[in-house]
Protein backbone atom coordinates (compact mmCIF):
# COMPACT_ATOMS: atom_id res chain seq x y z
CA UNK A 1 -7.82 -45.31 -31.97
CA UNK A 2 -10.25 -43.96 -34.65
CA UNK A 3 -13.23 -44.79 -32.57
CA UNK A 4 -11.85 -43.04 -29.55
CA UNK A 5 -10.82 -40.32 -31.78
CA UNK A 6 -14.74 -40.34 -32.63
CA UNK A 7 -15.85 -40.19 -28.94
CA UNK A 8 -13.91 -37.12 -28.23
CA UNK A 9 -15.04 -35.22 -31.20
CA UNK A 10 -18.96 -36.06 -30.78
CA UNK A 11 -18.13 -35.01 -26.94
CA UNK A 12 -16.24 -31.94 -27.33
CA UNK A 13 -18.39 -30.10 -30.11
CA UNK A 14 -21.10 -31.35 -28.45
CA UNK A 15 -19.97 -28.90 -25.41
CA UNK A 16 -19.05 -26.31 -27.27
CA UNK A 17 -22.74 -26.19 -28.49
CA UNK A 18 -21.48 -26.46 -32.14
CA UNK A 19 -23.72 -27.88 -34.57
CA UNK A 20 -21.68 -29.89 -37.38
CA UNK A 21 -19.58 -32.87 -39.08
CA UNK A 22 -16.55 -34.00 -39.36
CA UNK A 23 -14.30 -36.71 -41.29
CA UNK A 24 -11.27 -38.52 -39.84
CA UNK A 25 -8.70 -39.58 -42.40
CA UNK A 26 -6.26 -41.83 -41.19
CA UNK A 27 -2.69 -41.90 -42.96
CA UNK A 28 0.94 -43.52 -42.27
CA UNK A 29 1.90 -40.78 -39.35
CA UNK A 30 -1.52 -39.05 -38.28
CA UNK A 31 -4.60 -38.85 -37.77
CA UNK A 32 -6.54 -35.64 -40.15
CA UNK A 33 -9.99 -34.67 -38.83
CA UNK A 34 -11.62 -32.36 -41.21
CA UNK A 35 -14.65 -30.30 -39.04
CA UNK A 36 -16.78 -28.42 -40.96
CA UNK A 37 -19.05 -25.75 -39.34
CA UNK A 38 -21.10 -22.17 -39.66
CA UNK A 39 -19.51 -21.62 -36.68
CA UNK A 40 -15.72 -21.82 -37.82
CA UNK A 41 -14.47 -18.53 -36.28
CA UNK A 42 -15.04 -19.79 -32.83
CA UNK A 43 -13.12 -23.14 -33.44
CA UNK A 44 -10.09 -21.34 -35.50
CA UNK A 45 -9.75 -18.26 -33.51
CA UNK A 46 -7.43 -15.42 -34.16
CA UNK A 47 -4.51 -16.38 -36.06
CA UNK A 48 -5.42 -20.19 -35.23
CA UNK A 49 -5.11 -20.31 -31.95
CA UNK A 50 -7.97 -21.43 -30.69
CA UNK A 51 -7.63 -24.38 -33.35
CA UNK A 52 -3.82 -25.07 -31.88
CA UNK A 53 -5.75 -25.39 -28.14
CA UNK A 54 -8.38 -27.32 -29.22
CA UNK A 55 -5.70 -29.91 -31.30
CA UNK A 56 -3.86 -30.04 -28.61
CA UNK A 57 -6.81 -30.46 -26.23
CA UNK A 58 -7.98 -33.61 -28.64
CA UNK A 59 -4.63 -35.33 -28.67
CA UNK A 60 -4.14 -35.37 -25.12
CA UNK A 61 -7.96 -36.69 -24.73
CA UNK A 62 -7.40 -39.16 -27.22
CA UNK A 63 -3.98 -40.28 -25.16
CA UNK A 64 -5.70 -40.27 -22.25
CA UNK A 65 -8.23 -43.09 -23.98
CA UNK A 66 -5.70 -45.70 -25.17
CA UNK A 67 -4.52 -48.32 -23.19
CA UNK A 68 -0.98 -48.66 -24.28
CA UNK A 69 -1.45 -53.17 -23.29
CA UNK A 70 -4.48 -53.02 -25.59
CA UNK A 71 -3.53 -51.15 -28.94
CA UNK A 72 -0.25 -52.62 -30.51
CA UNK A 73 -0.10 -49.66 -32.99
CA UNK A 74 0.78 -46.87 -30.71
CA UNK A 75 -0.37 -43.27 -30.70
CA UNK A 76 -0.93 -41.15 -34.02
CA UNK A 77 -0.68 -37.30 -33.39
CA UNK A 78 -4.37 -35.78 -34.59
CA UNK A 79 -4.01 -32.80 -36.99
CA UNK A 80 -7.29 -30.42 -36.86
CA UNK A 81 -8.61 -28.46 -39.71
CA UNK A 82 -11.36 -26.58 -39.68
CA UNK A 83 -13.24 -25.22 -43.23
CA UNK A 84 -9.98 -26.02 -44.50
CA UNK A 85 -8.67 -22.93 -42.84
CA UNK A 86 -5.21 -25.14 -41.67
CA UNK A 87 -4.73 -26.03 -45.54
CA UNK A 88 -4.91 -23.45 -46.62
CA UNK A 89 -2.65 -21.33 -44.19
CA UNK A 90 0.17 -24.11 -44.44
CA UNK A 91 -0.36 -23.56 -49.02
CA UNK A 92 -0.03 -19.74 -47.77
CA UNK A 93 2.77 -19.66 -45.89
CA UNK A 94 4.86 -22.65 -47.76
CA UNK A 95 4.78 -20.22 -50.75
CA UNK A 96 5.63 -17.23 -48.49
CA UNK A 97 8.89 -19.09 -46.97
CA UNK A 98 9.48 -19.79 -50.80
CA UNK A 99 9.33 -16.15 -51.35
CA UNK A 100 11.89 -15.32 -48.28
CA UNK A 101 14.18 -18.01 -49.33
CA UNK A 102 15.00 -16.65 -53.03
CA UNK A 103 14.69 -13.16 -51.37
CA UNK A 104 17.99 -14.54 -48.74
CA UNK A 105 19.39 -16.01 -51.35
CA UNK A 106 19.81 -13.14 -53.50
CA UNK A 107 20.45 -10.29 -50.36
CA UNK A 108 23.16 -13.05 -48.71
CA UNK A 109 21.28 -11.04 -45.48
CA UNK A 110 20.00 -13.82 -42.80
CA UNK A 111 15.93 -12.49 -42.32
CA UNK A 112 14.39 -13.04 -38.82
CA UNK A 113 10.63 -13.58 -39.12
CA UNK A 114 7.73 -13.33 -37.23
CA UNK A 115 7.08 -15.38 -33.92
CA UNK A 116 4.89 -18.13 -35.02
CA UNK A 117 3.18 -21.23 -33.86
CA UNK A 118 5.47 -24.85 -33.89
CA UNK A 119 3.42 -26.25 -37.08
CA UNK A 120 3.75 -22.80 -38.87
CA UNK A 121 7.70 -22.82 -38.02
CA UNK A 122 7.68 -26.79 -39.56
CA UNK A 123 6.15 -25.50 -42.52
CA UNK A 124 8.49 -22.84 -43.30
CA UNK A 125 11.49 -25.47 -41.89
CA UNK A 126 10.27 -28.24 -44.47
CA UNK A 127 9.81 -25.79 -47.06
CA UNK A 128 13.47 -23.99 -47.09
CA UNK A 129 15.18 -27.59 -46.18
CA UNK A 130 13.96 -28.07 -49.81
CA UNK A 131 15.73 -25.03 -51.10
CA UNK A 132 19.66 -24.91 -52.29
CA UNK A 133 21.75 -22.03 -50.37
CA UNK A 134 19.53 -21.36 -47.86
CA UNK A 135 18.66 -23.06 -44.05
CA UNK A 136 16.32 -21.72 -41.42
CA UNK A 137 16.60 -22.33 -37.87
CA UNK A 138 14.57 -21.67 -34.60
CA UNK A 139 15.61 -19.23 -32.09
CA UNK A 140 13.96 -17.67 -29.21
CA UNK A 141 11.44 -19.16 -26.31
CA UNK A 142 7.78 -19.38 -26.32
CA UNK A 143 5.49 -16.75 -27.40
CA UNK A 144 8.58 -15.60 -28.79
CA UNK A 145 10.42 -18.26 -30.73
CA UNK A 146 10.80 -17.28 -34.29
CA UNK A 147 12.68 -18.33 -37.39
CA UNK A 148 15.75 -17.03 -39.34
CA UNK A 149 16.62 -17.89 -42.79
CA UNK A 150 20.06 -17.52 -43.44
CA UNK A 151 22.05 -18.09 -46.26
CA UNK A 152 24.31 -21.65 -46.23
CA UNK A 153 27.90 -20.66 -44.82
């Protein structure tokens, strides 16, 4: 899968006209492709949406690839990052949903948050699963679909 992973990267930067490199780490449950760029805006877009299109846009090229009879070891979701923007969002925002935890904890108020992307909502999801008295959960639809943390009943 690597290697197809590898055709799809040298293809799509090559459209956008980006001039680059990028690593592909491989680990139990993904694929992590580190791209690093002068051109980084245009890749992350604001708030990191263009980087959610174009990891989604990867993954389903990469699917598209395989053949299923050929490769025993199934698909591995690819996980983007570009300049290390992703990292360092997910350290962000981790420490935020920390912060909103203890601050639920002590208010016993449930706290609606933003609408944000699926792998910011995991973030904040993994990262209050870890905390005592608290749980989150995701309510709303699309563009809209936003978490509250709420204290344990």
């Amino acid at each position: 899968m690597e290697e197809q992973l590898g055709e799809v990267l040298d293809n799509l930067l090559g459209m956008l006209l980006l001039e680059g490199s990028y690593d592909i780490e491989e680990t139990e449950e993904s694929f992590n492709v580190s791209i690093e760029t002068k051109d980084a805006g245009r890749l992350i877009g604001a708030r990191g949406e263009s980087l959610d299109g174009l990891q989604l846009l990867i993954n389903q090229m990469v699917a598209r690839k395989m053949d299923p009879a050929q490769d025993g070891t199934g698909f591995k979701r690819v996980i983007v990052d570009v300049e290390g923007w992703r990292k360092q969002k997910e350290e962000e925002l981790a420490k935020s949903a920390e912060s909103w935890g203890k601050q639920v904890l002590e208010t016993k108020q449930p706290m609606d948050l933003e609408p944000q992307s699926p792998w910011q909502r995991r973030i904040v999801h993994m990262t209050i699963s870890e905390m005592d008295g608290v749980e989150s959960e995701s309510i709303g639809e699309g563009r809209d679909r936003h978490i509250v943390i709420k204290p344990v009943k």
